[in-house]
PDB file of N, CA and C in Angstrom:
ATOM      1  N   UNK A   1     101.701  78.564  81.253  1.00  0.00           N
ATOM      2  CA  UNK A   1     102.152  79.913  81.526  1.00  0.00           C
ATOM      3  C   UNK A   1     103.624  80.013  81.136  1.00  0.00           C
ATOM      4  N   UNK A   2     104.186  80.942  80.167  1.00  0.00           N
ATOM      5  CA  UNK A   2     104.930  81.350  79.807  1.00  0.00           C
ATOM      6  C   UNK A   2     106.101  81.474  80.382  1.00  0.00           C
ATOM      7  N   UNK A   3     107.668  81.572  81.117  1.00  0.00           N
ATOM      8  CA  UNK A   3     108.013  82.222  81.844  1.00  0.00           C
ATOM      9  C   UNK A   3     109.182  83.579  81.125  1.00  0.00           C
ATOM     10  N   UNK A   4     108.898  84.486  81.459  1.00  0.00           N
ATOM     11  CA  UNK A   4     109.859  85.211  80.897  1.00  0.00           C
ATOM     12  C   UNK A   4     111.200  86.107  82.005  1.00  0.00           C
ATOM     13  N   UNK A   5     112.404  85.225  82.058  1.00  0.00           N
ATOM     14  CA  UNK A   5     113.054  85.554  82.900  1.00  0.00           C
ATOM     15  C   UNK A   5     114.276  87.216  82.993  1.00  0.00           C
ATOM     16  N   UNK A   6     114.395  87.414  83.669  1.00  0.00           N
ATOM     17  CA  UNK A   6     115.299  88.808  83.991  1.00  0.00           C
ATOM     18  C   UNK A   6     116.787  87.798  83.726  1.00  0.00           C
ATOM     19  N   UNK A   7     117.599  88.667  82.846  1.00  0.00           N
ATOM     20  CA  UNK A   7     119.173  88.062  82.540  1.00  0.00           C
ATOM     21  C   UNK A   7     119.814  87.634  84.094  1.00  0.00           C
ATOM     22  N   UNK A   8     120.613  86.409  84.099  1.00  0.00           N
ATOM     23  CA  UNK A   8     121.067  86.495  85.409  1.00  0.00           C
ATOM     24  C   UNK A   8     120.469  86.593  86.518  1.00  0.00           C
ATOM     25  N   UNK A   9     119.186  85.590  86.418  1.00  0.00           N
ATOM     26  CA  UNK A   9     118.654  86.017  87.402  1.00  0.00           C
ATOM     27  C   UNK A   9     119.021  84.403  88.624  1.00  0.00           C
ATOM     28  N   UNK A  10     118.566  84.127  89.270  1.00  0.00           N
ATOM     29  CA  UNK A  10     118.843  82.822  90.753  1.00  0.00           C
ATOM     30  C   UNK A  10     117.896  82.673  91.399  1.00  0.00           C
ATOM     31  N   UNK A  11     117.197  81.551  91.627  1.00  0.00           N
ATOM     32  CA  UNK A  11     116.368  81.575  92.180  1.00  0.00           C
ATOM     33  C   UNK A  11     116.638  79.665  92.848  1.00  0.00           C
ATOM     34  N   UNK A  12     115.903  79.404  94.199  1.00  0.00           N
ATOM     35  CA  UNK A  12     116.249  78.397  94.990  1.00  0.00           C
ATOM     36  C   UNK A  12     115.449  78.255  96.217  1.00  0.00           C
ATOM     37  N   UNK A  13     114.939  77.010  96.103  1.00  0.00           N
ATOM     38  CA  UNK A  13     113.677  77.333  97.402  1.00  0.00           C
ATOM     39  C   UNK A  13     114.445  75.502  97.785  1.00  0.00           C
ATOM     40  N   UNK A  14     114.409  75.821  99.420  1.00  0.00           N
ATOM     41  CA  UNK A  14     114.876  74.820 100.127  1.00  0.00           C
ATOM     42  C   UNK A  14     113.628  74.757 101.342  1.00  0.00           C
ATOM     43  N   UNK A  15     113.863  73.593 101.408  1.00  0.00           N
ATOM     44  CA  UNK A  15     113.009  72.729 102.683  1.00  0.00           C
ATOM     45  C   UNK A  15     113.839  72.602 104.180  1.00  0.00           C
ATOM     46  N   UNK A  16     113.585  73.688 105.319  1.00  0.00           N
ATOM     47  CA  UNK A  16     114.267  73.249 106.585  1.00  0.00           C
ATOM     48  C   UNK A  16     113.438  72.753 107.360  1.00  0.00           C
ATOM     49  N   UNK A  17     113.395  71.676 108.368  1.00  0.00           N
ATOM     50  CA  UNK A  17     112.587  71.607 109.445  1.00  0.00           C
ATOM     51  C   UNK A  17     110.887  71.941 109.246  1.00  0.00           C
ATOM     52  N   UNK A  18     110.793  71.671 108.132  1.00  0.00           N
ATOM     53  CA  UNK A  18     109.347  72.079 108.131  1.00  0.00           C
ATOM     54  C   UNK A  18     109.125  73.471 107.244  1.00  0.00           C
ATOM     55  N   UNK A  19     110.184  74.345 106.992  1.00  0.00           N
ATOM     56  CA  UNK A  19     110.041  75.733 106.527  1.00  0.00           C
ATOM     57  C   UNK A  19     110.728  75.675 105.062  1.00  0.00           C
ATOM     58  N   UNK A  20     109.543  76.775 104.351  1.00  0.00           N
ATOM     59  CA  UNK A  20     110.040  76.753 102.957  1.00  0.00           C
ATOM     60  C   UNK A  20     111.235  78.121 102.960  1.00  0.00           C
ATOM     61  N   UNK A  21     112.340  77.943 102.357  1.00  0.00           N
ATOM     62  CA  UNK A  21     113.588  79.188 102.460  1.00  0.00           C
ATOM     63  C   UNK A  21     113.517  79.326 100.449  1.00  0.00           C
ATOM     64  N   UNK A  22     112.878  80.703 100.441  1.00  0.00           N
ATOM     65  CA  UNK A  22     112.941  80.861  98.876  1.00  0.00           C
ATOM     66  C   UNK A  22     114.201  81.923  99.307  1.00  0.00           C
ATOM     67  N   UNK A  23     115.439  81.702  98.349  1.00  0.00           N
ATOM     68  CA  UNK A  23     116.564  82.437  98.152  1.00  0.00           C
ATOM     69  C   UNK A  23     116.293  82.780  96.304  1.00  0.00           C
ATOM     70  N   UNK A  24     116.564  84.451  96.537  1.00  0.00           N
ATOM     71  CA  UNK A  24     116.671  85.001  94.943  1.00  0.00           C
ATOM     72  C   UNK A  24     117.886  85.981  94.784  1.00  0.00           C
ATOM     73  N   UNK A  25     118.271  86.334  93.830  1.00  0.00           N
ATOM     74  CA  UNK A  25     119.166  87.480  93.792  1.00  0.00           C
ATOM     75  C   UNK A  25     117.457  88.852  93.422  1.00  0.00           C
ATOM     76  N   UNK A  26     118.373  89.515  92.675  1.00  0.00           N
ATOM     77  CA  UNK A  26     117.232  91.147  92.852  1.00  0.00           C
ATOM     78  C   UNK A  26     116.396  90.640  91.299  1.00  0.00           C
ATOM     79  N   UNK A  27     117.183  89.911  90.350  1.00  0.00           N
ATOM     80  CA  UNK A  27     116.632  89.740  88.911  1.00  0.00           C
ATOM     81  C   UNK A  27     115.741  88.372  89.135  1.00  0.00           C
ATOM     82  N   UNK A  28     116.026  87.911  90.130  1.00  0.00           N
ATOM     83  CA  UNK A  28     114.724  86.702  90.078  1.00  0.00           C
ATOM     84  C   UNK A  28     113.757  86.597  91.585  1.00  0.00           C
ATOM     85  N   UNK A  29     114.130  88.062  92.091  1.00  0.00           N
ATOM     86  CA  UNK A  29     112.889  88.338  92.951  1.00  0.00           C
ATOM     87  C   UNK A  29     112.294  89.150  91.693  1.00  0.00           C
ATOM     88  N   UNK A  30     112.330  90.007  91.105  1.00  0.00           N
ATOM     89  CA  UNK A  30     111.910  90.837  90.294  1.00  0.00           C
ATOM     90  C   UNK A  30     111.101  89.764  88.941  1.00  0.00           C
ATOM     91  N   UNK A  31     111.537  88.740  88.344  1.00  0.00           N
ATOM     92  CA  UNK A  31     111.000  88.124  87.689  1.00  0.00           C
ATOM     93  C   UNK A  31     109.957  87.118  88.645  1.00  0.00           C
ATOM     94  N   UNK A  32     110.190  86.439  89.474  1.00  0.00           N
ATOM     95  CA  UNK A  32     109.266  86.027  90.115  1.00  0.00           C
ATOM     96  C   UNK A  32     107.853  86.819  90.765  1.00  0.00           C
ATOM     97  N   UNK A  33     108.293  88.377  90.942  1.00  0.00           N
ATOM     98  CA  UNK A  33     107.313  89.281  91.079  1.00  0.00           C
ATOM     99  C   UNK A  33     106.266  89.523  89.516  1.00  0.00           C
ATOM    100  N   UNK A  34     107.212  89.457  88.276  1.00  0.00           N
ATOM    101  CA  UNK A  34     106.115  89.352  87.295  1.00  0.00           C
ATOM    102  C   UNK A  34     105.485  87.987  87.558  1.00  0.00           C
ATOM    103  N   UNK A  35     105.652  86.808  87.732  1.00  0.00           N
ATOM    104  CA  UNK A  35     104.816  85.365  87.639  1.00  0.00           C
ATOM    105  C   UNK A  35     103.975  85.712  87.761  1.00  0.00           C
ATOM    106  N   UNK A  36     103.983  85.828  89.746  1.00  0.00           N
ATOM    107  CA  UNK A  36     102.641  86.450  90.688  1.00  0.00           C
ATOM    108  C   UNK A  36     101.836  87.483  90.126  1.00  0.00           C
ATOM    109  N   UNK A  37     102.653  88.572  89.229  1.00  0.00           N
ATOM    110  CA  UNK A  37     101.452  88.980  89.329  1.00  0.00           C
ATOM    111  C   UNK A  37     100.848  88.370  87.883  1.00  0.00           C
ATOM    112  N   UNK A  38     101.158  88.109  87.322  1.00  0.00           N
ATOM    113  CA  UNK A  38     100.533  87.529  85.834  1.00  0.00           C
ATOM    114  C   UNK A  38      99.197  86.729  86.242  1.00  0.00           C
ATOM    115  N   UNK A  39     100.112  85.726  87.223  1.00  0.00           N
ATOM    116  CA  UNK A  39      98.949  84.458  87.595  1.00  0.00           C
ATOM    117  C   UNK A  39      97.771  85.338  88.328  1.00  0.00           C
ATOM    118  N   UNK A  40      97.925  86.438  89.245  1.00  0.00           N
ATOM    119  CA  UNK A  40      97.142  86.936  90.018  1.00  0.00           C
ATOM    120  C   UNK A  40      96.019  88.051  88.851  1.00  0.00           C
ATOM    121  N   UNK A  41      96.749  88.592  87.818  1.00  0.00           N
ATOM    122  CA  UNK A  41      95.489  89.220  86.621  1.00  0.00           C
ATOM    123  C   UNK A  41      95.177  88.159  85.547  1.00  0.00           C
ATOM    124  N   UNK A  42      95.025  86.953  85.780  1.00  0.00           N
ATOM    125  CA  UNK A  42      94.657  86.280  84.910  1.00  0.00           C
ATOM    126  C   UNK A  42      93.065  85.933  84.850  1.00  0.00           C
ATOM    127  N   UNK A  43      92.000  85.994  84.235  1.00  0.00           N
ATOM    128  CA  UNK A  43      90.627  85.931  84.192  1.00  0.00           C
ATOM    129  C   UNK A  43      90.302  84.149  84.297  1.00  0.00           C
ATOM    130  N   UNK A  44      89.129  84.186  85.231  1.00  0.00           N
ATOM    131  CA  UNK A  44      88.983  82.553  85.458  1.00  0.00           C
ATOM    132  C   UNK A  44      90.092  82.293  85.877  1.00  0.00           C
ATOM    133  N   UNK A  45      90.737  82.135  86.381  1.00  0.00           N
ATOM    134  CA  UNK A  45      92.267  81.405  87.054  1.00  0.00           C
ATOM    135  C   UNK A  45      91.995  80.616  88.032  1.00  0.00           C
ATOM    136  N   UNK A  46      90.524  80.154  88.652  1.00  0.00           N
ATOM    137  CA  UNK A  46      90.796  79.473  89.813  1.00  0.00           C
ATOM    138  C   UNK A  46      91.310  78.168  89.509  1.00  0.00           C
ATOM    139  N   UNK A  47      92.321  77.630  90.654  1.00  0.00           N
ATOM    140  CA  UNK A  47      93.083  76.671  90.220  1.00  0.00           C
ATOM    141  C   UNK A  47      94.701  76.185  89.294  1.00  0.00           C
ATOM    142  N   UNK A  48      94.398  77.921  88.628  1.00  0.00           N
ATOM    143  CA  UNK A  48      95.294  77.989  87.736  1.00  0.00           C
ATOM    144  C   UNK A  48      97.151  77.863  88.746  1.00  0.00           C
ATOM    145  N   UNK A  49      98.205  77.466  88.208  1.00  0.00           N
ATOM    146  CA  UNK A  49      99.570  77.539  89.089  1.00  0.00           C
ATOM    147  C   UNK A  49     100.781  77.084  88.125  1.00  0.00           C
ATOM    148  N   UNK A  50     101.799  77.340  88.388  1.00  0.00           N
ATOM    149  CA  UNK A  50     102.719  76.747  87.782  1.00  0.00           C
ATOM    150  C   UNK A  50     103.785  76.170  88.870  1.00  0.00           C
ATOM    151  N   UNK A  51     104.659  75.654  88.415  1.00  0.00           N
ATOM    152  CA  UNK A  51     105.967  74.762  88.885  1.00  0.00           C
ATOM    153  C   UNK A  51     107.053  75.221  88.393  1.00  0.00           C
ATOM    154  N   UNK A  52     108.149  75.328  89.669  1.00  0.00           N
ATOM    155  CA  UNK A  52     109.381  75.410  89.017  1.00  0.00           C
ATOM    156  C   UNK A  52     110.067  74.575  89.794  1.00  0.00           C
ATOM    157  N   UNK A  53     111.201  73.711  89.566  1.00  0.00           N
ATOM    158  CA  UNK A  53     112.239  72.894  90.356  1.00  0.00           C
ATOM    159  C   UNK A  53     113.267  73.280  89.428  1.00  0.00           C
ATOM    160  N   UNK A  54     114.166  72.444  89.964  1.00  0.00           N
ATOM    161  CA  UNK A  54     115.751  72.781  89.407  1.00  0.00           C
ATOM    162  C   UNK A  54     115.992  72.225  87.870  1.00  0.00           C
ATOM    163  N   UNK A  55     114.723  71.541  87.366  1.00  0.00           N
ATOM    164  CA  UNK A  55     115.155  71.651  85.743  1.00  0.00           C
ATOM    165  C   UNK A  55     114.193  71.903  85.024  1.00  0.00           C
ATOM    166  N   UNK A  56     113.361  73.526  85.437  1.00  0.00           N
ATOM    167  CA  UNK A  56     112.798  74.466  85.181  1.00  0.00           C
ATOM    168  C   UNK A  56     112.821  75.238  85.772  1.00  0.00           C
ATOM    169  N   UNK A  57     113.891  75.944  85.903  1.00  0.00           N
ATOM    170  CA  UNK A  57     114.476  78.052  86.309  1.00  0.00           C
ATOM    171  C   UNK A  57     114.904  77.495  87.308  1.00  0.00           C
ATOM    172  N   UNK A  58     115.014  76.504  88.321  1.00  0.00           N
ATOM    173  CA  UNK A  58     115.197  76.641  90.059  1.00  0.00           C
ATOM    174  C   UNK A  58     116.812  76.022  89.632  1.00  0.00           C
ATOM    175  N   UNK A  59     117.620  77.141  90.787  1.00  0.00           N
ATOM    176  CA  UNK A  59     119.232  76.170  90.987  1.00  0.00           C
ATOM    177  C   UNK A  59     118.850  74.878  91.501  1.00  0.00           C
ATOM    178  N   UNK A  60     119.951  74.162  91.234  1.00  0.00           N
ATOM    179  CA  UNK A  60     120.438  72.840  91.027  1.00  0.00           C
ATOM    180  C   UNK A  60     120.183  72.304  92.733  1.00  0.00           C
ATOM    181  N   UNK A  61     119.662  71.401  93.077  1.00  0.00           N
ATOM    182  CA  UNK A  61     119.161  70.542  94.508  1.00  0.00           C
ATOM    183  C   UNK A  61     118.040  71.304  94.793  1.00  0.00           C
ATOM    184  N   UNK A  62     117.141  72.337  94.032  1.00  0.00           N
ATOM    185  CA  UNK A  62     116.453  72.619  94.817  1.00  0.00           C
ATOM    186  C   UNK A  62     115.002  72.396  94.900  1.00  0.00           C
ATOM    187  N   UNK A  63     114.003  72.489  95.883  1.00  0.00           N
ATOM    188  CA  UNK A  63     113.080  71.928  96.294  1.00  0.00           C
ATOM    189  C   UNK A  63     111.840  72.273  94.983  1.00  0.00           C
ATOM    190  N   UNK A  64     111.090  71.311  94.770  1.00  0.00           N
ATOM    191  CA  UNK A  64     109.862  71.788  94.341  1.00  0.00           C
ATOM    192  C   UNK A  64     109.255  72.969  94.222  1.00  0.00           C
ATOM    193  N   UNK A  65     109.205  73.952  93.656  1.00  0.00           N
ATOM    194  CA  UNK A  65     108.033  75.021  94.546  1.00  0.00           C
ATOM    195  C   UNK A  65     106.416  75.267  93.768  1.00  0.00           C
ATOM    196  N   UNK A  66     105.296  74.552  94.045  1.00  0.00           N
ATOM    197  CA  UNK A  66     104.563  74.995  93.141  1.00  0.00           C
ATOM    198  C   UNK A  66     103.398  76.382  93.711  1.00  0.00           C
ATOM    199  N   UNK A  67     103.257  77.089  92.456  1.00  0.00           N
ATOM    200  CA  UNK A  67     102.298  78.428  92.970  1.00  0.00           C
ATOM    201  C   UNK A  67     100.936  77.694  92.379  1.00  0.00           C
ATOM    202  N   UNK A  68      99.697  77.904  93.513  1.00  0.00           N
ATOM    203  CA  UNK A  68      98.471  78.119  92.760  1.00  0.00           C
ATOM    204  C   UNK A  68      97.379  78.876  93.275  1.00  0.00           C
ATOM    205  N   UNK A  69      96.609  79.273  92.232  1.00  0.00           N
ATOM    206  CA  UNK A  69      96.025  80.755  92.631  1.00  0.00           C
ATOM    207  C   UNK A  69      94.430  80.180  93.114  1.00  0.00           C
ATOM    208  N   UNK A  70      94.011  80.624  94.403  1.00  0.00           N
ATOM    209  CA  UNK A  70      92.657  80.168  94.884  1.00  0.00           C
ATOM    210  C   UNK A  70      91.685  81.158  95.150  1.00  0.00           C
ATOM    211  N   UNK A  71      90.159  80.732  94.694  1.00  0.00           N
ATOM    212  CA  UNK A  71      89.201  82.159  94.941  1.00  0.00           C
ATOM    213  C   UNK A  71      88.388  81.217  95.227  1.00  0.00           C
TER     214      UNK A  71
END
């Protein structure tokens, strides 16, 4: 899956105590809103997901985050 990002956009998902903290500015809630929905109109997709960490789109220390789509 492709990613096509909004200029300037931030994105950062941290691990507290057990809880996932996704931090975005407005251009990478807004690009992360296209992912979801891409992955979510995709035909046959069960299973389908992608990954992002910090050396693919995620700021720098930050946690794993992977999406995957289940039916």
């Amino acid at each position: 899956m492709e990613f096509d990002w909004m200029d300037d956009f931030s994105v950062a998902v941290e691990v507290v105590a057990g809880s996932v903290i996704l931090k975005a500015n407005r251009e990478g809630l807004l690009s992360l809103a296209r992912h979801f929905t891409r992955l979510a109109e995709e035909k046959d997709a069960k299973g389908a997901h992608f990954h992002l960490d910090e050396f693919n789109s995620l700021e720098e220390g930050s946690a794993e985050l992977i999406v995957e789509r289940m039916e």
